[in-house]
Protein backbone atom coordinates (compact mmCIF):
# COMPACT_ATOMS: atom_id res chain seq x y z
CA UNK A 1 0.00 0.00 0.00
CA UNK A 2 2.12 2.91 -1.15
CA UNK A 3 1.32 6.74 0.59
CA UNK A 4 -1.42 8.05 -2.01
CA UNK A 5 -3.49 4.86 -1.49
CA UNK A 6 -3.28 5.11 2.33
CA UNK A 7 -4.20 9.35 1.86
CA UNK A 8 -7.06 8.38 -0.65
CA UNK A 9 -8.04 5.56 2.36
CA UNK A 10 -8.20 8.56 4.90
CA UNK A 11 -9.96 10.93 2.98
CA UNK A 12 -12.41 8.26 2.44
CA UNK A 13 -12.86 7.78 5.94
CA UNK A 14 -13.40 10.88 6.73
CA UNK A 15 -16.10 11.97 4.25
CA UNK A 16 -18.15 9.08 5.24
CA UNK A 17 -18.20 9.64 8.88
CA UNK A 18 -19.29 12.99 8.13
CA UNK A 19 -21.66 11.78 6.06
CA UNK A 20 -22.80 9.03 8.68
CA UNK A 21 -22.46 11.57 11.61
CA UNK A 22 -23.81 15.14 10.48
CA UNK A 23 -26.12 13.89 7.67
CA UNK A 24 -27.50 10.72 7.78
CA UNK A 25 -28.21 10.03 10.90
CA UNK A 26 -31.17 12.21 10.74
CA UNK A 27 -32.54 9.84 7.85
CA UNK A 28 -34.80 7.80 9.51
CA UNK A 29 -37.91 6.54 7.98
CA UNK A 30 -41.14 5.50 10.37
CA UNK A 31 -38.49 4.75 12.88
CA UNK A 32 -37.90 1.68 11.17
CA UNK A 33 -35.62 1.84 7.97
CA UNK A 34 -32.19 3.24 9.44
CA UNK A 35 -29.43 4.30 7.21
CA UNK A 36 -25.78 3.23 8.20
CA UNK A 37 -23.29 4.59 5.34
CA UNK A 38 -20.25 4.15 7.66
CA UNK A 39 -20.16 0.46 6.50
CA UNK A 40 -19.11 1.80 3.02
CA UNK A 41 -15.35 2.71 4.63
CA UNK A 42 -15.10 -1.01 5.12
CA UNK A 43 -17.13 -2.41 2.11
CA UNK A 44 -14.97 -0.34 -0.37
CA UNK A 45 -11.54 -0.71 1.58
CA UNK A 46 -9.37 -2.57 -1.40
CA UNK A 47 -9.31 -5.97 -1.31
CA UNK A 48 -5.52 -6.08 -0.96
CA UNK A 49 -5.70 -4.54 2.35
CA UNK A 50 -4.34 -6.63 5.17
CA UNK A 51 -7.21 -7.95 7.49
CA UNK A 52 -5.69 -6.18 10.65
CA UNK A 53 -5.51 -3.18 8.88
CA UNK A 54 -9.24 -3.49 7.79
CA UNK A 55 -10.51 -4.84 11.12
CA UNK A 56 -8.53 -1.80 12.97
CA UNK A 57 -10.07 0.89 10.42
CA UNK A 58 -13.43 -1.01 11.09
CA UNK A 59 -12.95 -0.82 14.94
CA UNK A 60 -11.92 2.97 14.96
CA UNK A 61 -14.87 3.61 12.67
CA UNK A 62 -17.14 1.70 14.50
CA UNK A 63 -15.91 3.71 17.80
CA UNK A 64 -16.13 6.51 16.41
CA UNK A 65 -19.77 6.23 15.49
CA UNK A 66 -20.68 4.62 18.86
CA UNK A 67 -19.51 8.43 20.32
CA UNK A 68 -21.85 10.33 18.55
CA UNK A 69 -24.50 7.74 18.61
CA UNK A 70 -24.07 7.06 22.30
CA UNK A 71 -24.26 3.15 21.62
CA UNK A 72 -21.61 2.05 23.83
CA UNK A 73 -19.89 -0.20 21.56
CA UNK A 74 -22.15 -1.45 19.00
CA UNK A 75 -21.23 -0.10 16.69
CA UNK A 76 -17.73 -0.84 16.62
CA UNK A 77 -18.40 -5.30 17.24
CA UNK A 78 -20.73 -4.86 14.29
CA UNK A 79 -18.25 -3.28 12.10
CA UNK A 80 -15.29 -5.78 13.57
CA UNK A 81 -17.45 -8.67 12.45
CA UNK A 82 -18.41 -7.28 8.67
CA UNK A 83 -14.15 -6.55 8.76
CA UNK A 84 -13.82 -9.78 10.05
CA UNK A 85 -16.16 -11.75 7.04
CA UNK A 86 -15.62 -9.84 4.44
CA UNK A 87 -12.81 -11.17 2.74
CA UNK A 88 -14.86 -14.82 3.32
CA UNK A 89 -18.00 -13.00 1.74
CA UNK A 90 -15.14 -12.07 -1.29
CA UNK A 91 -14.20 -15.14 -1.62
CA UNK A 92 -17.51 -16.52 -1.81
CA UNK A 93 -18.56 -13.92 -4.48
CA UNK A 94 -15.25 -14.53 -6.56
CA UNK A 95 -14.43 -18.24 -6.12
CA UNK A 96 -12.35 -18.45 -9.21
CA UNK A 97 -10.23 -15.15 -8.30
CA UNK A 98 -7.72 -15.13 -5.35
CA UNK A 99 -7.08 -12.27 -3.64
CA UNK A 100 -3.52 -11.88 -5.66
CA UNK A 101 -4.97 -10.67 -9.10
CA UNK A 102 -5.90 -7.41 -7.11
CA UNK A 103 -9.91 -7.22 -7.05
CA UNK A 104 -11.49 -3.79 -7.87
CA UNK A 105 -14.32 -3.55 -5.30
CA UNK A 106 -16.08 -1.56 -7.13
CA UNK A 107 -19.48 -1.34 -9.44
CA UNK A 108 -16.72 -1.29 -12.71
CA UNK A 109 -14.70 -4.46 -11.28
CA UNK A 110 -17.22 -6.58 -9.73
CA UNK A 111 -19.97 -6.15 -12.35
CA UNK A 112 -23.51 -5.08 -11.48
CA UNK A 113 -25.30 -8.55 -10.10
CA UNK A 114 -22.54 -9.15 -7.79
CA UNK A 115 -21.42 -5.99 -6.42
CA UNK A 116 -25.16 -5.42 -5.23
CA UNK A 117 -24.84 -9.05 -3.89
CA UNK A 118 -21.70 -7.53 -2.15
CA UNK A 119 -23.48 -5.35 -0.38
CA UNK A 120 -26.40 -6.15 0.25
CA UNK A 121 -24.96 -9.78 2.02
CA UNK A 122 -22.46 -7.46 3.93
CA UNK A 123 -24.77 -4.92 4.87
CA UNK A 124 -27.33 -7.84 6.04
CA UNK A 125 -24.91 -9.37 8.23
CA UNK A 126 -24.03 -5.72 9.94
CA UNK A 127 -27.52 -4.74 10.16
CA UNK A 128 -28.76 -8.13 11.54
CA UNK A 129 -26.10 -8.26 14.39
CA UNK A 130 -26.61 -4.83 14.96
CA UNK A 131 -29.97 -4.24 15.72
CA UNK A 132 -30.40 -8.14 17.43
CA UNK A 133 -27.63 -7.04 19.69
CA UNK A 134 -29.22 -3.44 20.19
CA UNK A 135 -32.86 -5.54 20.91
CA UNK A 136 -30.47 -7.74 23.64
CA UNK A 137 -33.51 -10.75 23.19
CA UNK A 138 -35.61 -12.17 21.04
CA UNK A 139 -38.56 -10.99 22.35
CA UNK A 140 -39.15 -7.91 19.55
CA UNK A 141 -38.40 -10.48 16.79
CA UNK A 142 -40.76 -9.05 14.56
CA UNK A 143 -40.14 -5.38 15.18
CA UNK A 144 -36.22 -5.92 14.92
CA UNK A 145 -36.44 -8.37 11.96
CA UNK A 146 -38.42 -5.40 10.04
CA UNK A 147 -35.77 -2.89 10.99
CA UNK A 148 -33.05 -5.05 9.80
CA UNK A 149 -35.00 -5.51 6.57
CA UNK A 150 -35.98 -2.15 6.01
CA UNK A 151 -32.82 -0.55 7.39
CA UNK A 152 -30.78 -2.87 4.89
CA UNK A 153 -32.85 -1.49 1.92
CA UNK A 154 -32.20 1.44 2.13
CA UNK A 155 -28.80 1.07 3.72
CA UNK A 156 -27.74 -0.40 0.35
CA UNK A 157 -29.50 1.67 -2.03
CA UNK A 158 -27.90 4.47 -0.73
CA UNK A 159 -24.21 2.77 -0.59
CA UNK A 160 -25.06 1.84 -3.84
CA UNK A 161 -26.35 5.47 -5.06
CA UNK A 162 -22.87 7.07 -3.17
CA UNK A 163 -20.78 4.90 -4.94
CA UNK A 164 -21.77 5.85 -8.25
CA UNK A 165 -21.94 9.50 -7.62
CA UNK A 166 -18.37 9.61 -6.26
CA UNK A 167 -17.27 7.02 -9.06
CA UNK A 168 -18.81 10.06 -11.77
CA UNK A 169 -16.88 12.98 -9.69
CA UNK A 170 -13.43 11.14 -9.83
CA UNK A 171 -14.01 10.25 -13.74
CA UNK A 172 -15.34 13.78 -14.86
């Protein structure tokens, strides 16, 4: 990882936990579809990027957000486990490629039908643990199950609608 990709990394970072922290955390629809954009830092980290360096960016992310959400850690276990099953979510989604040819995580490298798998599993897996950690029992199954459902909708339409809008500002 050479210094512009670790700046670009950074940058990243930072524009999403504004994002997550100033802007979207007021997006909330009927108190049931949450949106958690954070989880794009570690979705779109490159796959080249050594797990303890993506499961300390996801920990200091997830931190970060449990301080202005006042969630007492979270937060940051849901974004250590995405971190932590990502790369077996990867290499789910791209059994033929190893992680040495370099996959692009991205809309142009993935293709359509399995970069919106990407997230959508990923975002799933966060959202589920999440809010079934946040509910502490199962005794609002239905309630939480339709917040993780709702919340991953539009969780992952708006990843998805982000990516593409940053993707057109860096090619124009």
């Amino acid at each position: 990882m050479n210094t512009q990709t670790l700046f670009k990394i950074i940058g990243t970072v930072a524009l999403y936990l504004f994002l997550q922290v100033f802007i979207v955390r007021n997006l909330v629809f009927f108190d049931v579809a949450f949106c958690f954009v954070y989880i794009s830092i570690i979705l779109f980290l490159p796959s080249n990027t050594p797990v303890s360096a993506v499961l300390l960016i996801a920990f200091i992310t997830g931190l970060i957000v449990d301080m202005f959400y006042n969630t007492a850690g979270l937060h940051a276990s849901a974004a250590l486990l995405l971190a932590y099953l990502r790369i077996y979510i990867i290499k789910i989604l791209f059994p033929t490629k190893g992680l040495e040819t370099d996959l692009v995580i991205s809309l142009d490298g993935m293709g359509m039908e399995r970069f919106i798998r990407y997230i959508v599993i990923l975002t799933f897996i966060h959202h589920f643990y999440l809010f079934f950690l946040e509910a502490g029992s199962l005794k609002f199954f239905l309630n939480t199950s339709l917040k993780v459902v709702a919340s991953v909708l539009f969780t992952s339409i708006v990843t998805f609608l982000l990516h593409v809008y940053f993707k057109s500002l860096q090619n124009s």
